[in-house]
C-alpha atoms as a PDB file:
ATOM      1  CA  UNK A   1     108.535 186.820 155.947  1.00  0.00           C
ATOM      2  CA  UNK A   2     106.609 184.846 153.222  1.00  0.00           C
ATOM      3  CA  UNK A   3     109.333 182.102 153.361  1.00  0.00           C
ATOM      4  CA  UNK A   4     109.131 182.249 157.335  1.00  0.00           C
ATOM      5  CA  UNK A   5     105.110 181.484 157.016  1.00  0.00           C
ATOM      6  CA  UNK A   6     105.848 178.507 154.870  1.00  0.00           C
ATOM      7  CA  UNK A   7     108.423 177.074 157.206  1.00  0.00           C
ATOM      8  CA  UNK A   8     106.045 177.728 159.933  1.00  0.00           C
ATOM      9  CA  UNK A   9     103.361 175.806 158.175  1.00  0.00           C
ATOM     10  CA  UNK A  10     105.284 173.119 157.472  1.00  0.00           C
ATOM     11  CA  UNK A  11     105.606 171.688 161.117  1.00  0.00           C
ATOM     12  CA  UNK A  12     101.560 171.114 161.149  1.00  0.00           C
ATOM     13  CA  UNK A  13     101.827 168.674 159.016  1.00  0.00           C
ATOM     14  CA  UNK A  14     103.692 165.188 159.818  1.00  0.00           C
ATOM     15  CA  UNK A  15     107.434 165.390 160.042  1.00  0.00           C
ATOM     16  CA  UNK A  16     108.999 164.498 156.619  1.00  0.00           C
ATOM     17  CA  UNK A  17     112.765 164.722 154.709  1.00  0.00           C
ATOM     18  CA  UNK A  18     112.855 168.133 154.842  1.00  0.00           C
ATOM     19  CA  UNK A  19     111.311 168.968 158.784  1.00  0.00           C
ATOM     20  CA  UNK A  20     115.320 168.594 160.034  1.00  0.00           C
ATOM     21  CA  UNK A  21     116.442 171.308 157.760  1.00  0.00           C
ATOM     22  CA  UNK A  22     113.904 173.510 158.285  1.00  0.00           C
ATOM     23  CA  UNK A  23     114.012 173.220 162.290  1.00  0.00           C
ATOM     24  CA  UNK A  24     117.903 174.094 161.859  1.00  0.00           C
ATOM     25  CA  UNK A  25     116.420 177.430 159.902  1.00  0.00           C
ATOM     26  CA  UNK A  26     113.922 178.120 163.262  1.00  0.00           C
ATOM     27  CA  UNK A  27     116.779 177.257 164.990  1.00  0.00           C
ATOM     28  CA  UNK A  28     114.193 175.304 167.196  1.00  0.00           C
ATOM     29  CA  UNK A  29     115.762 172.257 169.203  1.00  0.00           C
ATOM     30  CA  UNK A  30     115.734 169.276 167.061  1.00  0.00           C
ATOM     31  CA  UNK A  31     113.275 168.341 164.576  1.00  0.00           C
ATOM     32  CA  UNK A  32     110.268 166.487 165.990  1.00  0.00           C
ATOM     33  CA  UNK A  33     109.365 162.897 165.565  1.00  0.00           C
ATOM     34  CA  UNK A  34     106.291 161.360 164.157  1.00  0.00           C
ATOM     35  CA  UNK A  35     104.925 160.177 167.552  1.00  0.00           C
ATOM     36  CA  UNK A  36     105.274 163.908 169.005  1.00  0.00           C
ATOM     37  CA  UNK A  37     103.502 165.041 166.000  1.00  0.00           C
ATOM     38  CA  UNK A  38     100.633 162.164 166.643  1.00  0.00           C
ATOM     39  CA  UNK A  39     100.647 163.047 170.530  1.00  0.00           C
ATOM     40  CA  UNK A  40     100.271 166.471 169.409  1.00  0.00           C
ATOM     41  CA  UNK A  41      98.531 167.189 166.385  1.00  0.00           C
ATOM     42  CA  UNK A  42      96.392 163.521 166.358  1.00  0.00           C
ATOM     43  CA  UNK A  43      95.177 163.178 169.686  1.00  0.00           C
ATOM     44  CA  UNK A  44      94.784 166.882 171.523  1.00  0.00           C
ATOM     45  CA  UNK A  45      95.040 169.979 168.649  1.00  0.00           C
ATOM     46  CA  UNK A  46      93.883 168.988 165.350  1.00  0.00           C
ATOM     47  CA  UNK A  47      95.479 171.838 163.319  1.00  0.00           C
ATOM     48  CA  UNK A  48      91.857 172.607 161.332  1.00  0.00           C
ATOM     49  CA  UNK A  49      91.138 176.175 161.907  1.00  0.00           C
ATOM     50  CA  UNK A  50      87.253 174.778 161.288  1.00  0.00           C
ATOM     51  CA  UNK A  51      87.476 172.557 164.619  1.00  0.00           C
ATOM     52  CA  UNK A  52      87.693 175.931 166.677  1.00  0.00           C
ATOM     53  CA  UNK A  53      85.569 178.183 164.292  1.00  0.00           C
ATOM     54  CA  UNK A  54      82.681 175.627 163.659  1.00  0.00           C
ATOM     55  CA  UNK A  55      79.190 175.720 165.695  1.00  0.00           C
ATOM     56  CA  UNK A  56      79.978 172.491 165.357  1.00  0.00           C
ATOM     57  CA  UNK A  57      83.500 172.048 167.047  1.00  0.00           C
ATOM     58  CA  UNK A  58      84.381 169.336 164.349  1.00  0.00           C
ATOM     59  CA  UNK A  59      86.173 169.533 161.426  1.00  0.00           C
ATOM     60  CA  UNK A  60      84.206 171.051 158.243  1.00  0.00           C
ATOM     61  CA  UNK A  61      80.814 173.039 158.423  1.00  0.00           C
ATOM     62  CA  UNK A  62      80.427 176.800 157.601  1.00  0.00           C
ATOM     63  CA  UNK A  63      83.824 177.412 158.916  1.00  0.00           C
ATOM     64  CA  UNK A  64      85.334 175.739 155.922  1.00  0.00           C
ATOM     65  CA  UNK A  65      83.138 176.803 153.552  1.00  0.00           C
ATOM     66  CA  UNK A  66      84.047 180.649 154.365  1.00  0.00           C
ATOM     67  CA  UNK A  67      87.843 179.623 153.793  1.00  0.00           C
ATOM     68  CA  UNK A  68      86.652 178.321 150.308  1.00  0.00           C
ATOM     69  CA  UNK A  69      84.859 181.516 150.032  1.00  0.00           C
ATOM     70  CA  UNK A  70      87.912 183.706 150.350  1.00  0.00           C
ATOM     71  CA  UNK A  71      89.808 181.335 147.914  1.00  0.00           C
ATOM     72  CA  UNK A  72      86.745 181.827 145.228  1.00  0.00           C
ATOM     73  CA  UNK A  73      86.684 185.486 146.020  1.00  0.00           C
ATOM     74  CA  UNK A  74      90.462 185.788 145.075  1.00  0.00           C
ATOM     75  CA  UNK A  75      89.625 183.812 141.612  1.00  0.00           C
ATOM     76  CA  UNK A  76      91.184 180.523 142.526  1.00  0.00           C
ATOM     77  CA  UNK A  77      89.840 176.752 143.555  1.00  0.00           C
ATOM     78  CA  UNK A  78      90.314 175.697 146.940  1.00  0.00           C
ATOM     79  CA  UNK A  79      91.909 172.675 147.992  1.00  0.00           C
ATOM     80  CA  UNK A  80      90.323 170.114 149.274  1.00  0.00           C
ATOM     81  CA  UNK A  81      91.364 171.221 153.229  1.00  0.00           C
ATOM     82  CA  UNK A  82      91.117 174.908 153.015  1.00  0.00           C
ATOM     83  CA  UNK A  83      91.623 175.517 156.713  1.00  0.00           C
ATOM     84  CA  UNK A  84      94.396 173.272 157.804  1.00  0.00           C
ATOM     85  CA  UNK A  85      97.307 175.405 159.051  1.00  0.00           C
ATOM     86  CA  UNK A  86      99.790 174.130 156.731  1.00  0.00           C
ATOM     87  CA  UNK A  87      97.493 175.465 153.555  1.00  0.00           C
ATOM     88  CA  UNK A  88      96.820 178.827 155.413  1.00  0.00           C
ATOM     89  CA  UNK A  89     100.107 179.712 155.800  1.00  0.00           C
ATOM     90  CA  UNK A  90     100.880 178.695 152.310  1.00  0.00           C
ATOM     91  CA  UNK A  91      97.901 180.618 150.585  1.00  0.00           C
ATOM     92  CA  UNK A  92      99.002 183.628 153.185  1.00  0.00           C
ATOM     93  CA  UNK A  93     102.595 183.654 151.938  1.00  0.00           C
ATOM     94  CA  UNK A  94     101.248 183.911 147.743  1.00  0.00           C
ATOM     95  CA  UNK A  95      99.600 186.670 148.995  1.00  0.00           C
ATOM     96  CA  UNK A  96     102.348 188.394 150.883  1.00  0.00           C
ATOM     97  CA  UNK A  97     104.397 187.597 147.848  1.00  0.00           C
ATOM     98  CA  UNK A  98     101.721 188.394 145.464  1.00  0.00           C
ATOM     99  CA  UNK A  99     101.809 192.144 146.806  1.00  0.00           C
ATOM    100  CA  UNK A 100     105.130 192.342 147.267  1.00  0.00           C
ATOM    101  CA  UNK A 101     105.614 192.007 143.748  1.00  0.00           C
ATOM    102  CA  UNK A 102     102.853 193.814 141.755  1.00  0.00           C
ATOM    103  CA  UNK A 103     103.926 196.561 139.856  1.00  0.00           C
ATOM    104  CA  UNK A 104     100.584 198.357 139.401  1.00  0.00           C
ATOM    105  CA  UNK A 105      99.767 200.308 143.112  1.00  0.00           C
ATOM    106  CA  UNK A 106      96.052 200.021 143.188  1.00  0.00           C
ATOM    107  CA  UNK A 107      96.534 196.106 142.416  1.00  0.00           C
ATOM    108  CA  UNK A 108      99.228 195.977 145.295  1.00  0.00           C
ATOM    109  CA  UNK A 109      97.086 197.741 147.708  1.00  0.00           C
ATOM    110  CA  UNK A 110      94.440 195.492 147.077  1.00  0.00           C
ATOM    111  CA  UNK A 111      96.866 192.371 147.765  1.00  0.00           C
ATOM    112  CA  UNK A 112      97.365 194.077 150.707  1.00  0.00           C
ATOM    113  CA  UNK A 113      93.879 194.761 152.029  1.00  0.00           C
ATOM    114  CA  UNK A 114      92.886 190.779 150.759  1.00  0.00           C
ATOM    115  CA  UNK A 115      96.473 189.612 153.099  1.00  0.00           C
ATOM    116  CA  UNK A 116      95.042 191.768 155.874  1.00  0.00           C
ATOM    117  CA  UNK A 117      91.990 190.775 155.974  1.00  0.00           C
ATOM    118  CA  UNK A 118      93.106 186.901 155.193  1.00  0.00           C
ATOM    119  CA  UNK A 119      95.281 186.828 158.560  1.00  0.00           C
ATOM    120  CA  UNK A 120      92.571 188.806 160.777  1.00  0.00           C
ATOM    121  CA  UNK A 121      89.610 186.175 159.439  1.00  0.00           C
ATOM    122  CA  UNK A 122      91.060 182.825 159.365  1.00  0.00           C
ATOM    123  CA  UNK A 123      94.481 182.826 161.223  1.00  0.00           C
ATOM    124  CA  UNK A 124      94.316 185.418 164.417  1.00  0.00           C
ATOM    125  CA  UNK A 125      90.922 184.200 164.830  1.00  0.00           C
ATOM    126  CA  UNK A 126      91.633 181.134 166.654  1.00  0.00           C
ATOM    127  CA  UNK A 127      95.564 180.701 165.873  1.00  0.00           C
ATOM    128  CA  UNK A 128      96.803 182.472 169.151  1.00  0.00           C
ATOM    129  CA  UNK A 129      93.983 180.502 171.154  1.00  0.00           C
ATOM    130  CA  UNK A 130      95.909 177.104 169.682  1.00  0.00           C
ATOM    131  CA  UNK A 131      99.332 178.760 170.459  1.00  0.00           C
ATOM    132  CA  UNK A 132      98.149 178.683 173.808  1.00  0.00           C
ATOM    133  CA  UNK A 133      97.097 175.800 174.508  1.00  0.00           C
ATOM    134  CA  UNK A 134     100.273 173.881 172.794  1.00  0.00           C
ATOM    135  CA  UNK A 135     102.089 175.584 175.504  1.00  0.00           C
ATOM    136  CA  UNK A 136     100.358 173.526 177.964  1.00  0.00           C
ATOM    137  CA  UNK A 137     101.417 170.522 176.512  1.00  0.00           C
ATOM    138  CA  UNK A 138     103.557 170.237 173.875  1.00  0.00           C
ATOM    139  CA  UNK A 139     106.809 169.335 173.081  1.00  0.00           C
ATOM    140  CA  UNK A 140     110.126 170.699 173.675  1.00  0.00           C
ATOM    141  CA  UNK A 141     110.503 171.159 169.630  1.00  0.00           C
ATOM    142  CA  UNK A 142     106.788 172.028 168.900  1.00  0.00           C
ATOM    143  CA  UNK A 143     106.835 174.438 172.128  1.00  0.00           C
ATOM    144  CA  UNK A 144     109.915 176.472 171.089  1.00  0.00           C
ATOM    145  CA  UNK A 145     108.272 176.299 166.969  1.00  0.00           C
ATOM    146  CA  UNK A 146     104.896 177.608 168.803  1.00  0.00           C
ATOM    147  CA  UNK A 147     107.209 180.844 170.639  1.00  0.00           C
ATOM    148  CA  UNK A 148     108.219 181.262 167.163  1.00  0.00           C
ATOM    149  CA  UNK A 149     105.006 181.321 165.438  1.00  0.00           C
ATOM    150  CA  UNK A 150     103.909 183.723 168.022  1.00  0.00           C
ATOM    151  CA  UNK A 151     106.318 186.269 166.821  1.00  0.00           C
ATOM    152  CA  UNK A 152     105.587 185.876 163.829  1.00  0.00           C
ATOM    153  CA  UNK A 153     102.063 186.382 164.060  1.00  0.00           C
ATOM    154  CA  UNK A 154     102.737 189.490 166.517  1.00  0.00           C
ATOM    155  CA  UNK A 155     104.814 190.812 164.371  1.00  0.00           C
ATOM    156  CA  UNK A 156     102.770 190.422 161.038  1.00  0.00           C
ATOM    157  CA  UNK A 157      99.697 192.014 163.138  1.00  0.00           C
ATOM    158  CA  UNK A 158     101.783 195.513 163.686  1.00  0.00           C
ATOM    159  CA  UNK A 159     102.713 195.337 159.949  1.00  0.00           C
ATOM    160  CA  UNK A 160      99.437 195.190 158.317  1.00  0.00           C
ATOM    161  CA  UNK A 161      96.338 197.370 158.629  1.00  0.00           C
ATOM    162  CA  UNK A 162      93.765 194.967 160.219  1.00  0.00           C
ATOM    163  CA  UNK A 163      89.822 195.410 160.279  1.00  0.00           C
ATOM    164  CA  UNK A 164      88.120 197.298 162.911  1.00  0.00           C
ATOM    165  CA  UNK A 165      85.436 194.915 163.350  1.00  0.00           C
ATOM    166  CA  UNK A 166      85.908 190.998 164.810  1.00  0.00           C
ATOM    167  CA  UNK A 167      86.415 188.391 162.208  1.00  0.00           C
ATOM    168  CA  UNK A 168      82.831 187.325 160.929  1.00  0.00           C
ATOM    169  CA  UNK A 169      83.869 183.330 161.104  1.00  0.00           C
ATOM    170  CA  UNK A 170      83.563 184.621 165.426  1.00  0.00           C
ATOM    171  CA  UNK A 171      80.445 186.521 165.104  1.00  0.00           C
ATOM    172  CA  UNK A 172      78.657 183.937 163.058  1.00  0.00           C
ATOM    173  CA  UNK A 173      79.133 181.537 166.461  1.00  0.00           C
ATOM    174  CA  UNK A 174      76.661 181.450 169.059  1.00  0.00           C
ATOM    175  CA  UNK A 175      77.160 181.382 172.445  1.00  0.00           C
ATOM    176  CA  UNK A 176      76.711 178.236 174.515  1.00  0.00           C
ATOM    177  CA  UNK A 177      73.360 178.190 176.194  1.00  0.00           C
ATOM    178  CA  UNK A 178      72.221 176.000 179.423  1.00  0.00           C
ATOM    179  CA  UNK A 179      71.166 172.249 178.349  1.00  0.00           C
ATOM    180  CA  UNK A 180      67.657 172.335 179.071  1.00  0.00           C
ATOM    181  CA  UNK A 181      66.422 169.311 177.340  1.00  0.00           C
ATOM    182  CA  UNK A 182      69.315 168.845 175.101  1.00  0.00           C
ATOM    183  CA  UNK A 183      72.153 167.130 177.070  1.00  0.00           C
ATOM    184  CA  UNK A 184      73.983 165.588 174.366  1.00  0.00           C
ATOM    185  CA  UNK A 185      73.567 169.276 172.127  1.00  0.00           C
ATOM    186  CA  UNK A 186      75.023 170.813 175.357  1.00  0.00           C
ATOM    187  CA  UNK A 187      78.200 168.243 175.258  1.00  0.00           C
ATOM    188  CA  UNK A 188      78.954 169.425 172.174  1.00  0.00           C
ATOM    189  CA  UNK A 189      78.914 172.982 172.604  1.00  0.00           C
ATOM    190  CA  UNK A 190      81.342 172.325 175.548  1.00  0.00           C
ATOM    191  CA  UNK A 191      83.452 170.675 173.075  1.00  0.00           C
ATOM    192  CA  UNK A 192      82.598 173.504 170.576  1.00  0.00           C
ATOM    193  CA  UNK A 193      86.031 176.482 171.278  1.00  0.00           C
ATOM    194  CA  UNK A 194      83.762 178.732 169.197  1.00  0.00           C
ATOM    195  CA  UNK A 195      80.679 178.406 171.496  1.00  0.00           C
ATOM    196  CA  UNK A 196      82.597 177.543 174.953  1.00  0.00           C
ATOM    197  CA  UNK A 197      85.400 180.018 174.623  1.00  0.00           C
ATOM    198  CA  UNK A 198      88.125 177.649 175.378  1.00  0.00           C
ATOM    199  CA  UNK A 199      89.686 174.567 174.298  1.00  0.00           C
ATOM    200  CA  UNK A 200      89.198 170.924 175.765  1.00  0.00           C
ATOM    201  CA  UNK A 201      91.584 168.747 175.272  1.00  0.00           C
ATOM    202  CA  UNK A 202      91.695 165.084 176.262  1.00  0.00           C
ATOM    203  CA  UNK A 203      94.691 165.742 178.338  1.00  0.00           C
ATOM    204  CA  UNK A 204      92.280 168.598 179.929  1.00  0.00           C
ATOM    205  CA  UNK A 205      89.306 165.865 180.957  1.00  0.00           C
ATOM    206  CA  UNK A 206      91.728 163.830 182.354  1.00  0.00           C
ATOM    207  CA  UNK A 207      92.930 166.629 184.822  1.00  0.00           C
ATOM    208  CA  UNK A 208      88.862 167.225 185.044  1.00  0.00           C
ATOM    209  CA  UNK A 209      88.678 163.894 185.756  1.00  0.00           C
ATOM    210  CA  UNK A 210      91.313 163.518 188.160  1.00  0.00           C
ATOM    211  CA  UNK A 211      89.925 166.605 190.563  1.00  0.00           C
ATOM    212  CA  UNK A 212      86.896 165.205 190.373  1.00  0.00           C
ATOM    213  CA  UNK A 213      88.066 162.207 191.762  1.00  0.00           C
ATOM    214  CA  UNK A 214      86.659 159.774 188.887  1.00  0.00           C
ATOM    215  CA  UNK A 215      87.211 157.623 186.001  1.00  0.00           C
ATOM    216  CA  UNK A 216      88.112 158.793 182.961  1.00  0.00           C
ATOM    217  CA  UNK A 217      86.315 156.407 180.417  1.00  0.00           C
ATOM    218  CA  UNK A 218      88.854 155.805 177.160  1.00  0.00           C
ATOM    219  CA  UNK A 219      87.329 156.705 173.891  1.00  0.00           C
ATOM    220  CA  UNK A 220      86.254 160.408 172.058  1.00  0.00           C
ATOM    221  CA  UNK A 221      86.146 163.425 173.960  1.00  0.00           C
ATOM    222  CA  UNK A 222      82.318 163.361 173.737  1.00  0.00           C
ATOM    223  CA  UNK A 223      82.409 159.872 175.215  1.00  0.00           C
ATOM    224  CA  UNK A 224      84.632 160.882 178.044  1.00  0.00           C
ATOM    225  CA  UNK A 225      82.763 163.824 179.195  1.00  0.00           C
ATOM    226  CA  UNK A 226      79.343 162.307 178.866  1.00  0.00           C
ATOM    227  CA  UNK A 227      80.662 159.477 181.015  1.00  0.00           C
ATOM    228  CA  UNK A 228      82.470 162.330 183.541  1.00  0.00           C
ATOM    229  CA  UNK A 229      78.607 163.757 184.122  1.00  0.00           C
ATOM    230  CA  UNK A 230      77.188 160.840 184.815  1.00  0.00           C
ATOM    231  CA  UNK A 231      79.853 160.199 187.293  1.00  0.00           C
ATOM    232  CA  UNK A 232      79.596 163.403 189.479  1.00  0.00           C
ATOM    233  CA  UNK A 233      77.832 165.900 187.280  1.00  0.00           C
ATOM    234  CA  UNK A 234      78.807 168.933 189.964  1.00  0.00           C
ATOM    235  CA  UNK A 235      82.402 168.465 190.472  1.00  0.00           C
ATOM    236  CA  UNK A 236      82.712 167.794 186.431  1.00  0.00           C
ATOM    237  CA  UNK A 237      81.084 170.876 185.921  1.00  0.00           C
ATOM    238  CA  UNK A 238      82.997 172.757 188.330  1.00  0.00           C
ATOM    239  CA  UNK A 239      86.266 171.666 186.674  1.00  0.00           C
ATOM    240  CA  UNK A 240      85.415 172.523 183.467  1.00  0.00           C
ATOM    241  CA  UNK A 241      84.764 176.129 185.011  1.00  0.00           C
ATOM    242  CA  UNK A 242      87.491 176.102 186.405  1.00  0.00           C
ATOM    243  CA  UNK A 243      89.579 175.179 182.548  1.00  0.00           C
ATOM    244  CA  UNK A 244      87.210 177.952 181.211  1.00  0.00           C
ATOM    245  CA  UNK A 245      88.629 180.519 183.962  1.00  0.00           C
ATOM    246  CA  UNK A 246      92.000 180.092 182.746  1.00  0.00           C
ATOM    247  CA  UNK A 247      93.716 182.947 180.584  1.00  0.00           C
ATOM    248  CA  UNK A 248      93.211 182.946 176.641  1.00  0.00           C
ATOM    249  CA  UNK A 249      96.464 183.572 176.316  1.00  0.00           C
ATOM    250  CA  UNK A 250      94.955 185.674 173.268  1.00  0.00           C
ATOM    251  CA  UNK A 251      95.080 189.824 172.969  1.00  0.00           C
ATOM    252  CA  UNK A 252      93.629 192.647 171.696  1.00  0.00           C
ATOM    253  CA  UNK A 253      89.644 192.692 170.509  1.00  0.00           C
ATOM    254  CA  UNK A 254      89.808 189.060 169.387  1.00  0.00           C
ATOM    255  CA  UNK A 255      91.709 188.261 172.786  1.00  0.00           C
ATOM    256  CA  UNK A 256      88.440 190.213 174.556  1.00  0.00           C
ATOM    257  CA  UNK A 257      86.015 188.059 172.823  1.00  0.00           C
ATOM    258  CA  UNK A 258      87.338 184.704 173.659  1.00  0.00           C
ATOM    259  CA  UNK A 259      87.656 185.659 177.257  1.00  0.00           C
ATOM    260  CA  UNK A 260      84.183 187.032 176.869  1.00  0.00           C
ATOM    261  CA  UNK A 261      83.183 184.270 175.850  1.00  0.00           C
ATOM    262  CA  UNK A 262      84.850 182.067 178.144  1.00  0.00           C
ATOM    263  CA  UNK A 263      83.831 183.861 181.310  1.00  0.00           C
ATOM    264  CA  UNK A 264      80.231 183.283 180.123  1.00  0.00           C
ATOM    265  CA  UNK A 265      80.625 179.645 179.694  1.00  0.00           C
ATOM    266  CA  UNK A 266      82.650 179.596 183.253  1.00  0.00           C
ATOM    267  CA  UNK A 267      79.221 181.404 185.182  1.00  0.00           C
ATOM    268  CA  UNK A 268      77.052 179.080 183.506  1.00  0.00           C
ATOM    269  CA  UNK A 269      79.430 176.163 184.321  1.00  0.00           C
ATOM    270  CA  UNK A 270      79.375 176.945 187.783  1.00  0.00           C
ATOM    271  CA  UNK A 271      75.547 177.854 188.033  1.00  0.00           C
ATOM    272  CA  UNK A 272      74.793 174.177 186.838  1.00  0.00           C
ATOM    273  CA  UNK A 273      77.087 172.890 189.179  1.00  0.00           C
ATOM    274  CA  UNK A 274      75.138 174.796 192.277  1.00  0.00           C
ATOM    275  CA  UNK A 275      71.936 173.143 190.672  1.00  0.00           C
ATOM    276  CA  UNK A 276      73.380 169.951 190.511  1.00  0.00           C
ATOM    277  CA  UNK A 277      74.377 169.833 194.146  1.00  0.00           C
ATOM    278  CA  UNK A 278      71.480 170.806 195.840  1.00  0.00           C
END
């Protein structure tokens, strides 16, 4: 299973010699190409567990720093991108391996407890969110690798004894809150999955945009949707409610956050867009 996370991990990061091979191992269809991987991975679903974490919504911030922290707290340095999915499933896999192979039982259970609580904190806390989402719009290759990573992670879930409580990188988040006199703050909490309780994607304001019936402005998502508002603020509004509304795709106490969290965003959403009509 520790090899399986590696190969898994391997397909965030740009196709290379040995992406062919290891798509024959998935048995997924075909290995992707590096445009697929820029459509994907580039331009909608940057594969930084800190972009769907963070209050932020960016890369970096506090959600980073609390990877580092669980690196530090195991006695080793970081690297320099903690929370890209590639490096997670590589430092999850030394510890799977790690356990695995320690002689001394109170070490091993520890190993254990540290891989537990690694997988519950910074993988299932957004991962199966992502998973989701590629479905919506990736490609054949990265959509049958993403059925395969959900397996995986389903399967690693019912093997390990996972914490009781939601993963502290989620409960560190606040809410989103209505803009009162902070428009641009209010963008970015939309943009924010930690905050919102869904994912935008560009693909996602175009569909916005397109329901709406108005242009979609080219350029950063906070450029876009700030230009979508100023359009026609209501219907905007009342398609990104309608995004929110949509199902997690994610299970289980985690799963009950997001959509939580989501719902919240989706009655605000819709609130706003009653306000702006009248």
């Amino acid at each position: 299973m520790s090899e399986l996370a590696r190969c898994l991990g391997v397909f965030s990061e740009p196709p290379g010699p040995e992406t062919a091979r290891i798509a024959a191992l998935l048995e997924l269809p075909g290995a992707p190409e590096g445009w697929e991987y820029s459509a994907i991975f580039l331009e909608q679903l940057y594969p930084y567990a800190s972009v769907y974490l963070d209050t932020s919504g960016m890369m970096g911030g506090d959600a980073r720093d609390r990877v580092a922290g669980f690196w530090r707290a195991l006695g080793e340095v970081p690297p320099a991108e903690p929370d890209h999915l590639g490096t997670l499933m590589g430092a999850y896999a030394n510890l799977a391996e790690a356990a695995a192979g320690e002689v001394d039982g109170r070490r091993s259970a520890a190993l254990e407890h540290a891989r537990a609580a690694f997988l519950w904190e910074h993988i299932l806390s957004w991962l199966p969110l992502w998973l989701a989402k590629l479905a919506q719009i990736g490609s054949p290759c990265y959509l049958a690798w993403g059925r395969t990573f959900e397996a995986w992670l389903a399967a690693e879930a019912a093997a390990l004894a996972l914490p009781g409580e939601l993963p502290a990188q989620l409960l560190a988040v606040e809410p989103l809150e209505p803009p009162d006199d902070d428009p641009d703050g209010f963008i970015g909490g939309l943009l924010s999955p930690a905050r919102a309780g869904f994912i935008v994607t560009p693909t996602d304001l175009a569909v916005v945009a397109e329901s709406a019936a108005v242009g979609l402005r080219a350029g950063e998502r906070r450029y876009a949707l700030k230009a979508l508002l100023a359009q026609d603020a209501a219907a905007t509004l009342r398609g990104l409610a309608t995004l929110a509304a949509q199902p997690t795709g994610v299970d289980g106490p985690i799963g009950a956050h997001w959509r939580q969290r989501a719902d919240s965003t989706a009655a605000l959403l819709n609130e706003l867009a009653a306000a702006a009509d009248g």
